[in-house]
Protein backbone atom coordinates (compact mmCIF):
# COMPACT_ATOMS: atom_id res chain seq x y z
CA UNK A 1 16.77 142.62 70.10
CA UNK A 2 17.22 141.23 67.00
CA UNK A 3 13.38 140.84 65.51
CA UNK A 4 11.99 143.45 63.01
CA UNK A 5 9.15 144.83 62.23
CA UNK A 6 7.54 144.10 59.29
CA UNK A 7 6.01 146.83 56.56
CA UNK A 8 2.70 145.56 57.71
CA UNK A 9 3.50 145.81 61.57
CA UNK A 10 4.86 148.96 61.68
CA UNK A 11 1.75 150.33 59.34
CA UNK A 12 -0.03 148.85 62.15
CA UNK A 13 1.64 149.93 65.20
CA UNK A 14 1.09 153.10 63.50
CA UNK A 15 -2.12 153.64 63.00
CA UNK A 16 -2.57 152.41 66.85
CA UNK A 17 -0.79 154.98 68.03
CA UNK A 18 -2.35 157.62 65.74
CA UNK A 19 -5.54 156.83 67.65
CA UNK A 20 -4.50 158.23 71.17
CA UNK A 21 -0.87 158.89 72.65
CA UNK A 22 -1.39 155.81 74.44
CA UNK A 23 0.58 155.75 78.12
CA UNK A 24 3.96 153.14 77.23
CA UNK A 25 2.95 150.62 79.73
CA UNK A 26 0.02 150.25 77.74
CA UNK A 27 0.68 150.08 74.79
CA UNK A 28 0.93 146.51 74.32
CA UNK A 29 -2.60 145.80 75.83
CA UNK A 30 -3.76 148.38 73.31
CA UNK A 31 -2.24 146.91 70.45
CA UNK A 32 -4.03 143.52 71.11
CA UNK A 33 -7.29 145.55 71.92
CA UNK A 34 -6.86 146.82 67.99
CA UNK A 35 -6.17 144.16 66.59
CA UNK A 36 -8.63 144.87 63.64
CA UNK A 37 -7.20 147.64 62.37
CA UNK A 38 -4.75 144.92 61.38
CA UNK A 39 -4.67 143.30 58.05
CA UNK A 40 -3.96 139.69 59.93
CA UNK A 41 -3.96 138.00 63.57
CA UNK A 42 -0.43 137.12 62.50
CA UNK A 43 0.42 140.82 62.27
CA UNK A 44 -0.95 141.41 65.75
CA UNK A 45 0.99 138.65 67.34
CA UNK A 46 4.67 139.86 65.76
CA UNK A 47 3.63 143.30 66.64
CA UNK A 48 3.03 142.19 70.19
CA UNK A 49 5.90 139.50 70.07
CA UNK A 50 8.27 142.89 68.96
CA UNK A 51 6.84 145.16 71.80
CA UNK A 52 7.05 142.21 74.57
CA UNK A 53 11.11 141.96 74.36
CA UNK A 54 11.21 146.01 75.13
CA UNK A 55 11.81 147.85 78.00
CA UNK A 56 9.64 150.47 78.55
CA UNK A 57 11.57 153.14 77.43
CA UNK A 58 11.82 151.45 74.07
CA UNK A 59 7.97 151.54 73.91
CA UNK A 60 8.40 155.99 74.65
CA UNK A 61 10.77 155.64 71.88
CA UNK A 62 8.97 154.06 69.77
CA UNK A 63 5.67 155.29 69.84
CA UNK A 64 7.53 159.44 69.39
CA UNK A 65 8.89 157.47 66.40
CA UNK A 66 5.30 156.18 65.41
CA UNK A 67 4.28 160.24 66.12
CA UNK A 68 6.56 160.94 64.21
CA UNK A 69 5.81 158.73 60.97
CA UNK A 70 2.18 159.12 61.38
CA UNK A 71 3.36 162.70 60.94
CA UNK A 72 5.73 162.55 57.96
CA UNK A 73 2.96 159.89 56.22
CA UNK A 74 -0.02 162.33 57.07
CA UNK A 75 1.32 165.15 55.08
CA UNK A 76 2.77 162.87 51.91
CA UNK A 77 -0.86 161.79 51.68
């Protein structure tokens, strides 16, 4: 896979999964669900253009990863 995330993406993929450990074959309906905790529709759709080209255990590792930031990012702030 060679598309990236965006900063403003991955902030929002992020605070997506902060809301609920969502289940990984999910997660992509519940990202478009969300979509305005994002600062654009044009964030939404590479967010869900990035999730649609990965297997689903790329989404699990992902979303520990989001955990994981959400984490890290909680406790800067």
């Amino acid at each position: 896979m060679d598309h990236q995330l965006s900063k403003e993406q991955l902030n929002f993929l992020t605070s997506v999964q902060a809301l609920d450990d969502w289940h990984c074959e999910a997660f992509q309906k519940v990202v478009q669900e969300h979509h305005f905790l994002a600062s654009s529709p044009q964030v939404v759709e590479g967010a869900i253009q990035f999730l649609s080209g990965m297997s689903i255990d790329q989404i699990v590792e992902l979303q520990m990863a989001l955990d994981i930031l959400g984490a890290v990012v909680g406790e800067i702030v």
